[in-house]
PDB file of N, CA and C in Angstrom:
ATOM      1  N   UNK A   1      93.791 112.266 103.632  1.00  0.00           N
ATOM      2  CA  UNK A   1      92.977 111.551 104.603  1.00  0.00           C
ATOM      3  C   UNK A   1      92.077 110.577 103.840  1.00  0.00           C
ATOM      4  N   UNK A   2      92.059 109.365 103.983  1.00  0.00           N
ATOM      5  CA  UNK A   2      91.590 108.347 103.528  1.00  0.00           C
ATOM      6  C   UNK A   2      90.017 108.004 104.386  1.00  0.00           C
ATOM      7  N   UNK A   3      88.498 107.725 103.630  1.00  0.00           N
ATOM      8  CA  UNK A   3      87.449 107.486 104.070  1.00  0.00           C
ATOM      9  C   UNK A   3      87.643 107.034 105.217  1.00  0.00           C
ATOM     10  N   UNK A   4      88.228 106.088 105.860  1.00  0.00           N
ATOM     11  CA  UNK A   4      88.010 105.041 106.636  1.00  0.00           C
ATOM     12  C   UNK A   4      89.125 106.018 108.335  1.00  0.00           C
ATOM     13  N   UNK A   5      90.213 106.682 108.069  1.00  0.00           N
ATOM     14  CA  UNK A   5      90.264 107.421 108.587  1.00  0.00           C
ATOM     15  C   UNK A   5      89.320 108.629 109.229  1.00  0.00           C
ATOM     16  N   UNK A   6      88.471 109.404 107.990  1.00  0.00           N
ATOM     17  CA  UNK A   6      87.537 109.995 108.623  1.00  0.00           C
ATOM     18  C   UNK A   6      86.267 109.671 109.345  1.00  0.00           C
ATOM     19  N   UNK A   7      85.862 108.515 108.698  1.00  0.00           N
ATOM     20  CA  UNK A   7      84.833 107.636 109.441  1.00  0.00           C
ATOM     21  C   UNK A   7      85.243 107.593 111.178  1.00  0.00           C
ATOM     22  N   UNK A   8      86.420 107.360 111.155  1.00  0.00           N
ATOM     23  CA  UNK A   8      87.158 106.954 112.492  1.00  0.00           C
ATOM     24  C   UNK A   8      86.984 107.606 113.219  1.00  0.00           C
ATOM     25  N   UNK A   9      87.517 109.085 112.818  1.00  0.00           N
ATOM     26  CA  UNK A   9      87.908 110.146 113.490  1.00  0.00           C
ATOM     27  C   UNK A   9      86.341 110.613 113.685  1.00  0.00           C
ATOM     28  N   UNK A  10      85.264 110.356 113.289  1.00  0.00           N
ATOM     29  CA  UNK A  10      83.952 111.001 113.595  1.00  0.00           C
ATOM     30  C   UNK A  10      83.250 110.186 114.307  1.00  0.00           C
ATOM     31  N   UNK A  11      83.949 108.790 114.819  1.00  0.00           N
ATOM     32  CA  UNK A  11      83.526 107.599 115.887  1.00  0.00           C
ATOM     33  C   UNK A  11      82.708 106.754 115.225  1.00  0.00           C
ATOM     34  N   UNK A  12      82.823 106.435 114.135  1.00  0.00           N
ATOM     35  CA  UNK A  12      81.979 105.203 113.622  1.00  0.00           C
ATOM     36  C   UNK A  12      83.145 103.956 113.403  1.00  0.00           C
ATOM     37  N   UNK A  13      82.508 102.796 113.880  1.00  0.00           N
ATOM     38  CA  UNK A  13      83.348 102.083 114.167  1.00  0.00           C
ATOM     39  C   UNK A  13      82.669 100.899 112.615  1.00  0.00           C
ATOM     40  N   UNK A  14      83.831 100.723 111.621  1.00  0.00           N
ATOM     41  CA  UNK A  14      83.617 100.197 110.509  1.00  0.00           C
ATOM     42  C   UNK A  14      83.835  98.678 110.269  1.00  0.00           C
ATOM     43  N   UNK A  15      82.881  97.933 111.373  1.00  0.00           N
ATOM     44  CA  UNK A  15      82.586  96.642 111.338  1.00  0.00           C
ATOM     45  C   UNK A  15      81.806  95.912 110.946  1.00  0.00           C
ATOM     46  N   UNK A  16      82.091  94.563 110.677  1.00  0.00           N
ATOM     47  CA  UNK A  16      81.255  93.946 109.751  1.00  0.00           C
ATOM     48  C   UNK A  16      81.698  94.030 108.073  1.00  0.00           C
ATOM     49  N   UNK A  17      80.770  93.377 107.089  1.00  0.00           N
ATOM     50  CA  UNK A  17      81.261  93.307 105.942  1.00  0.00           C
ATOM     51  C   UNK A  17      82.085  91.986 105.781  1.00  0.00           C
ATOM     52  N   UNK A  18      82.376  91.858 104.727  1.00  0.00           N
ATOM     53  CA  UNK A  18      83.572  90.754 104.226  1.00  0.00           C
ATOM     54  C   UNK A  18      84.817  90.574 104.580  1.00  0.00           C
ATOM     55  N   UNK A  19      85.172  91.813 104.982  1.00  0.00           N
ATOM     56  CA  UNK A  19      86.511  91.837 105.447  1.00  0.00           C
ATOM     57  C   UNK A  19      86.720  92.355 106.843  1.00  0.00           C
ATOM     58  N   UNK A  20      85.981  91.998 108.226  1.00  0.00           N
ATOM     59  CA  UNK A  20      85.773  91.937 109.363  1.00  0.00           C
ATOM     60  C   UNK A  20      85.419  93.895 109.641  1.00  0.00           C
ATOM     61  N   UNK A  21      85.116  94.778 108.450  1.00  0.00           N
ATOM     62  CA  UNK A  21      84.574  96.017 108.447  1.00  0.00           C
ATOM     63  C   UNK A  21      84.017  96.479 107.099  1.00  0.00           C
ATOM     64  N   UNK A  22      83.548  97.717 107.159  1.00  0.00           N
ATOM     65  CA  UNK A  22      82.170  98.151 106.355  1.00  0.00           C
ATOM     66  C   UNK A  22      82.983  98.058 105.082  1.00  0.00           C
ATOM     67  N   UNK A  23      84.248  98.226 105.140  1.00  0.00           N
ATOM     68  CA  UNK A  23      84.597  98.279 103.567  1.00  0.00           C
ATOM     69  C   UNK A  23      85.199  96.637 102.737  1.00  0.00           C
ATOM     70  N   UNK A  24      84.269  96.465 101.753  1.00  0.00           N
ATOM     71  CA  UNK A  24      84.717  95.164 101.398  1.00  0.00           C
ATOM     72  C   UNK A  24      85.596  94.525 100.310  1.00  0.00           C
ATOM     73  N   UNK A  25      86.207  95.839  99.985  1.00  0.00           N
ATOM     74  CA  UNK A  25      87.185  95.419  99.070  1.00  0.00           C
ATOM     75  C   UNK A  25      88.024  96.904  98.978  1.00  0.00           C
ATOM     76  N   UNK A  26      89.348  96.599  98.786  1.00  0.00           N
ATOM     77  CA  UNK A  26      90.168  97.548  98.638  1.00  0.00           C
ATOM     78  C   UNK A  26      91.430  97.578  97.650  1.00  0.00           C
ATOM     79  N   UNK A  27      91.386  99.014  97.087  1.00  0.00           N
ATOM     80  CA  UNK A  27      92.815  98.986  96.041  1.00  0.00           C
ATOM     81  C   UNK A  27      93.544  99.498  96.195  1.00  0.00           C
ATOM     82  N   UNK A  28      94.690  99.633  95.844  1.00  0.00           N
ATOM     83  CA  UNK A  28      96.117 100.619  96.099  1.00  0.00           C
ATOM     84  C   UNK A  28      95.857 101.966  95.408  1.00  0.00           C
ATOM     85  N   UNK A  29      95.556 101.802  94.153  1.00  0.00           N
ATOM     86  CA  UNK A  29      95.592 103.048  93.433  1.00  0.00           C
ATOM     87  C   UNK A  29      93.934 103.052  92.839  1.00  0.00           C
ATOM     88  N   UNK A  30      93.780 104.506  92.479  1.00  0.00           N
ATOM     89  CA  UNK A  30      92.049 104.261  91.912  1.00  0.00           C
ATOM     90  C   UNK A  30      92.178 104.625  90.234  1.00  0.00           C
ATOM     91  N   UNK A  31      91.393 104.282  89.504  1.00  0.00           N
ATOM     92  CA  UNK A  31      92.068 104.708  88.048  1.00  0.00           C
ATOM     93  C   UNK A  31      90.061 105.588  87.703  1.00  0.00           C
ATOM     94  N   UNK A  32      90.207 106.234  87.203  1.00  0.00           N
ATOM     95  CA  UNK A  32      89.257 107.509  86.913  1.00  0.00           C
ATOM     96  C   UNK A  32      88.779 107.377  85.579  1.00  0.00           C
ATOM     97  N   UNK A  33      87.701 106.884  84.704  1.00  0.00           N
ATOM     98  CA  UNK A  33      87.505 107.204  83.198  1.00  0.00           C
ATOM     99  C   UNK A  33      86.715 107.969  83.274  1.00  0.00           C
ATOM    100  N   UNK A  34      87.280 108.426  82.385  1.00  0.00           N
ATOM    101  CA  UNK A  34      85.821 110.161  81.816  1.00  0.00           C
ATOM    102  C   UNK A  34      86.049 110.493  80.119  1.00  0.00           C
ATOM    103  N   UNK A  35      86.481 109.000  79.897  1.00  0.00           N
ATOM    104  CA  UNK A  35      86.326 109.253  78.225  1.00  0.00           C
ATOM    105  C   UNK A  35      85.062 109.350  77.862  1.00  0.00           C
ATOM    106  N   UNK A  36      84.838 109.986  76.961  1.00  0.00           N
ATOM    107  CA  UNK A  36      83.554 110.181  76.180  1.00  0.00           C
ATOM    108  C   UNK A  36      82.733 111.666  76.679  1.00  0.00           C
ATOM    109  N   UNK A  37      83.407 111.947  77.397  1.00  0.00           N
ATOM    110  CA  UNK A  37      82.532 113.173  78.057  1.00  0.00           C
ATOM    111  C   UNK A  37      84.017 114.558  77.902  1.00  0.00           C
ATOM    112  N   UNK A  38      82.983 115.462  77.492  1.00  0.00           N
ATOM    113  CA  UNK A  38      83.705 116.798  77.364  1.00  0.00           C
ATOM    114  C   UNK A  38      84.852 116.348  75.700  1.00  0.00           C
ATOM    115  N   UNK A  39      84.662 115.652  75.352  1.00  0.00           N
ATOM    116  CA  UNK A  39      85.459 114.958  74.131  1.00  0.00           C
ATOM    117  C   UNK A  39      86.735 114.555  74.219  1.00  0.00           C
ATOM    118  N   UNK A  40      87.025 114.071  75.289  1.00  0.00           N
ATOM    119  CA  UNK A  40      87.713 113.530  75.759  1.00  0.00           C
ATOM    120  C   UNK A  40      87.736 112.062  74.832  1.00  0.00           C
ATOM    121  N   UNK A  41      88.908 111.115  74.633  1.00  0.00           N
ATOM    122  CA  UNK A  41      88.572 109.669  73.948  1.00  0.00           C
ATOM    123  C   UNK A  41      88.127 108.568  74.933  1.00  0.00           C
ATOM    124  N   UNK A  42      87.776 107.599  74.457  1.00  0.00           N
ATOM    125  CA  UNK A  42      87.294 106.194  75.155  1.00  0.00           C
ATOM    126  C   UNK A  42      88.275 106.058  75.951  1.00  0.00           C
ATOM    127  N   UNK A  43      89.125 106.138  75.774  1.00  0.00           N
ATOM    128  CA  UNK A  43      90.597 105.005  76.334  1.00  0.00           C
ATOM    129  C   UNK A  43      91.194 105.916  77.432  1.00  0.00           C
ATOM    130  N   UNK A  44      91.037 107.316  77.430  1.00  0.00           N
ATOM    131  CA  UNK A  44      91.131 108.089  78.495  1.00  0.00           C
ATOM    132  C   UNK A  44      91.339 107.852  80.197  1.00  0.00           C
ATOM    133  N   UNK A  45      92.368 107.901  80.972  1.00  0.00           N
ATOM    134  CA  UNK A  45      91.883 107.903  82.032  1.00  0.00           C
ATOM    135  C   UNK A  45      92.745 108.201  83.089  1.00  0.00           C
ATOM    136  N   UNK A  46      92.843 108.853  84.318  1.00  0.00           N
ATOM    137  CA  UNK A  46      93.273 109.368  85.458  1.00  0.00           C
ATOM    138  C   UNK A  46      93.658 108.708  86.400  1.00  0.00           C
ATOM    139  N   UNK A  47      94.813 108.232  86.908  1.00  0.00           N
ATOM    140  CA  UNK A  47      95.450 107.437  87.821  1.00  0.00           C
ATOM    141  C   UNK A  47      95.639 107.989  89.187  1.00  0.00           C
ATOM    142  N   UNK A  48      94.889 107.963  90.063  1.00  0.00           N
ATOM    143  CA  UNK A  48      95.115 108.788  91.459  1.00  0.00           C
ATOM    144  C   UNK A  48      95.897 107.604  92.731  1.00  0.00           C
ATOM    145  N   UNK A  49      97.054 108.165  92.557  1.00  0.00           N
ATOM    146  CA  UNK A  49      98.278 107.054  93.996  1.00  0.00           C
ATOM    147  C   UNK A  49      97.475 107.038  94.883  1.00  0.00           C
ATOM    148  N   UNK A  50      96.098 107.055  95.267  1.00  0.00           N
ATOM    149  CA  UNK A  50      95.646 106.672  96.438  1.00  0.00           C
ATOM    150  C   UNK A  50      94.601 105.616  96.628  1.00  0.00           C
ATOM    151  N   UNK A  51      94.545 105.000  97.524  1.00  0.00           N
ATOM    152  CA  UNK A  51      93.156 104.001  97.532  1.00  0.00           C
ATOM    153  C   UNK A  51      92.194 103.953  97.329  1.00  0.00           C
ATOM    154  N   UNK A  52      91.549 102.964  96.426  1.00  0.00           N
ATOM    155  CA  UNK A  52      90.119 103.451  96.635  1.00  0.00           C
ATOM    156  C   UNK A  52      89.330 101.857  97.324  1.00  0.00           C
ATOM    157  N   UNK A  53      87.870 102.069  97.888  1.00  0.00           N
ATOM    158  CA  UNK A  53      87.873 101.780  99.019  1.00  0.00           C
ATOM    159  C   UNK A  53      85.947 101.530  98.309  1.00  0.00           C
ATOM    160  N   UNK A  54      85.585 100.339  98.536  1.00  0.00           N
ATOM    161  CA  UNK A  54      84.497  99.657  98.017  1.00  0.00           C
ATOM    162  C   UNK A  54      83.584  99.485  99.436  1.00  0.00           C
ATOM    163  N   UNK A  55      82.655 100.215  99.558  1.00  0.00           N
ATOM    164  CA  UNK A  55      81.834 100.316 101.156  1.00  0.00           C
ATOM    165  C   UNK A  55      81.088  98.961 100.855  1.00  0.00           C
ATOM    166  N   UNK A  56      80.484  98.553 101.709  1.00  0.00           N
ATOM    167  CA  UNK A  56      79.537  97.336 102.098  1.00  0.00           C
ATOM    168  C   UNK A  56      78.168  98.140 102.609  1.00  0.00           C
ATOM    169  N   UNK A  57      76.845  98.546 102.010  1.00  0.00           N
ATOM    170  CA  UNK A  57      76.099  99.316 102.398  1.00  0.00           C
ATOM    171  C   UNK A  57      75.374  98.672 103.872  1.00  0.00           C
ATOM    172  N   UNK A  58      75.274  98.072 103.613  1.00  0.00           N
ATOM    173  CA  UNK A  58      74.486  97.366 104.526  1.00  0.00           C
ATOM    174  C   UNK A  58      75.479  96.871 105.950  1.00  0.00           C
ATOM    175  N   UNK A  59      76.635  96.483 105.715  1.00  0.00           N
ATOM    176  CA  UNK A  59      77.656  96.839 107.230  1.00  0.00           C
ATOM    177  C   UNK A  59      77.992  98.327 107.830  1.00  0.00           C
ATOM    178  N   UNK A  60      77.875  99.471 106.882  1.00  0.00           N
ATOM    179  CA  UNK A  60      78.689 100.717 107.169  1.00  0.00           C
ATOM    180  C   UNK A  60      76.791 100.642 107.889  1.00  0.00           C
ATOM    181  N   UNK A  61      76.300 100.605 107.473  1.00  0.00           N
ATOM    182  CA  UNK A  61      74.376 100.927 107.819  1.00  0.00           C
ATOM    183  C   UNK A  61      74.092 100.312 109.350  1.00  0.00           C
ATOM    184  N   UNK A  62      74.895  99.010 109.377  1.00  0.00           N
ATOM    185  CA  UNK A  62      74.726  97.987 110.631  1.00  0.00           C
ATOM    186  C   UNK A  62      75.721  99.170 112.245  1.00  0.00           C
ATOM    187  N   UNK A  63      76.718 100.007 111.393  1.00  0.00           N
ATOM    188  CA  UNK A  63      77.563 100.488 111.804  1.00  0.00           C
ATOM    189  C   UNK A  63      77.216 101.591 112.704  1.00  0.00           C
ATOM    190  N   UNK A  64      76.387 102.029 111.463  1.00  0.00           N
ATOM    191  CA  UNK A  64      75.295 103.205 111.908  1.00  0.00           C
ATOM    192  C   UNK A  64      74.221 103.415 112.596  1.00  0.00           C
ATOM    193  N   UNK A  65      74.096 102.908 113.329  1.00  0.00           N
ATOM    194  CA  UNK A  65      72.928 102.354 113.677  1.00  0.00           C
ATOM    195  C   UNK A  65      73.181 101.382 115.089  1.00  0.00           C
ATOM    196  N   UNK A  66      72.707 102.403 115.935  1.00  0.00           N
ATOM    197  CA  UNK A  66      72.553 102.107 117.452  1.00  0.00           C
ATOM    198  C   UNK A  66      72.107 100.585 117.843  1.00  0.00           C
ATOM    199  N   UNK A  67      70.407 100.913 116.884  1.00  0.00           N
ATOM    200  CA  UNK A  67      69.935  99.430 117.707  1.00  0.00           C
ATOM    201  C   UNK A  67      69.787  98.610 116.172  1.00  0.00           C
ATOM    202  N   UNK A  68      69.905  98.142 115.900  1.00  0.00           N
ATOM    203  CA  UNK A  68      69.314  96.867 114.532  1.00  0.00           C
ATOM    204  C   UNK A  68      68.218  96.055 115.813  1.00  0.00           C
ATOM    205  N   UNK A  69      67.508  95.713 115.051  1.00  0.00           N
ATOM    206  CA  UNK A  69      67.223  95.715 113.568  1.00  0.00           C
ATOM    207  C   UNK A  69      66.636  97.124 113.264  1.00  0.00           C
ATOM    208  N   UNK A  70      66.750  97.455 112.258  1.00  0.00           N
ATOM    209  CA  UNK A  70      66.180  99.003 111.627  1.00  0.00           C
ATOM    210  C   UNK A  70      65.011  98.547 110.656  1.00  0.00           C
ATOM    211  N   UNK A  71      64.297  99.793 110.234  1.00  0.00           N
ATOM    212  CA  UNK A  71      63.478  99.468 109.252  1.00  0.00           C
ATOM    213  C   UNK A  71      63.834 100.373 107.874  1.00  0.00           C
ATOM    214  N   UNK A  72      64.081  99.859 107.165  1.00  0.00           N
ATOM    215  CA  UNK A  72      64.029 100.342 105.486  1.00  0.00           C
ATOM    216  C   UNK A  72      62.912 100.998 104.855  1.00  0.00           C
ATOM    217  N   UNK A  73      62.942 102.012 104.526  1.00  0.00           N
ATOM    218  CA  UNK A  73      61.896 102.554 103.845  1.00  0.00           C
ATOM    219  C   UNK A  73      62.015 103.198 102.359  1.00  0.00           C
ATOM    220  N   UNK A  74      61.505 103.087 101.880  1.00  0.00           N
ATOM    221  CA  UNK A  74      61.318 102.943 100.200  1.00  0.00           C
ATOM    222  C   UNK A  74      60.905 103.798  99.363  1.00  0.00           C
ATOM    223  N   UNK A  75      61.436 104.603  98.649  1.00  0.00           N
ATOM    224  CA  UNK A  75      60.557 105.938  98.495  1.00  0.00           C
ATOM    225  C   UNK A  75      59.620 104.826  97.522  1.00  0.00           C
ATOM    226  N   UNK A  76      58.601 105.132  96.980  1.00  0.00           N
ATOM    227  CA  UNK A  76      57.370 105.065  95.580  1.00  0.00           C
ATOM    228  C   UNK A  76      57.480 106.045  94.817  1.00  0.00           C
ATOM    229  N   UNK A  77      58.311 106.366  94.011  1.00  0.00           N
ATOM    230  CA  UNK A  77      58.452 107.176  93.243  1.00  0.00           C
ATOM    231  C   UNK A  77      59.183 107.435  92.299  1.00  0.00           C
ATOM    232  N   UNK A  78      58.987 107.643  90.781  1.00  0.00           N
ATOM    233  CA  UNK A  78      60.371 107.478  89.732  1.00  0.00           C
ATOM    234  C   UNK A  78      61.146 108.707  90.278  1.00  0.00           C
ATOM    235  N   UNK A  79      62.946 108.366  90.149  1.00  0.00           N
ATOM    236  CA  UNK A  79      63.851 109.181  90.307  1.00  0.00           C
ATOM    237  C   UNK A  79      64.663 108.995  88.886  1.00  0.00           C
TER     238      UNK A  79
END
């Protein structure tokens, strides 16, 4: 089941963005690096046959969201 499927299926309707919905760019396959970690090498990396799928925060947000304009709020605080 692909994001944009479940989005669906939970009634959010994924409009707007660059590409007439929340997601604004898309790939066929996703490729995974995790070299350098667990000692694994640089060049390392995981090829998954499925899409991966670049959200638009601010369309999936427009999406979400009954009435716009909304207000943003900010934490003040180091994370």
């Amino acid at each position: 089941q692909t994001v944009c499927e479940a989005y669906q299926q939970a009634g959010v309707k994924l409009e707007g963005g660059q590409c007439g919905q929340s997601i604004d760019r898309k790939w066929s396959v996703t490729d995974c690096f995790f070299g350098g970690s667990f000692g694994m090498p640089m060049t390392q990396r995981i090829r998954l046959d499925r899409p991966y799928y670049r959200v638009d925060r601010d369309a999936l947000r427009d999406s979400l969201t009954d009435e716009p304009p909304y207000q943003v709020l900010r934490g003040n605080h180091i994370s």
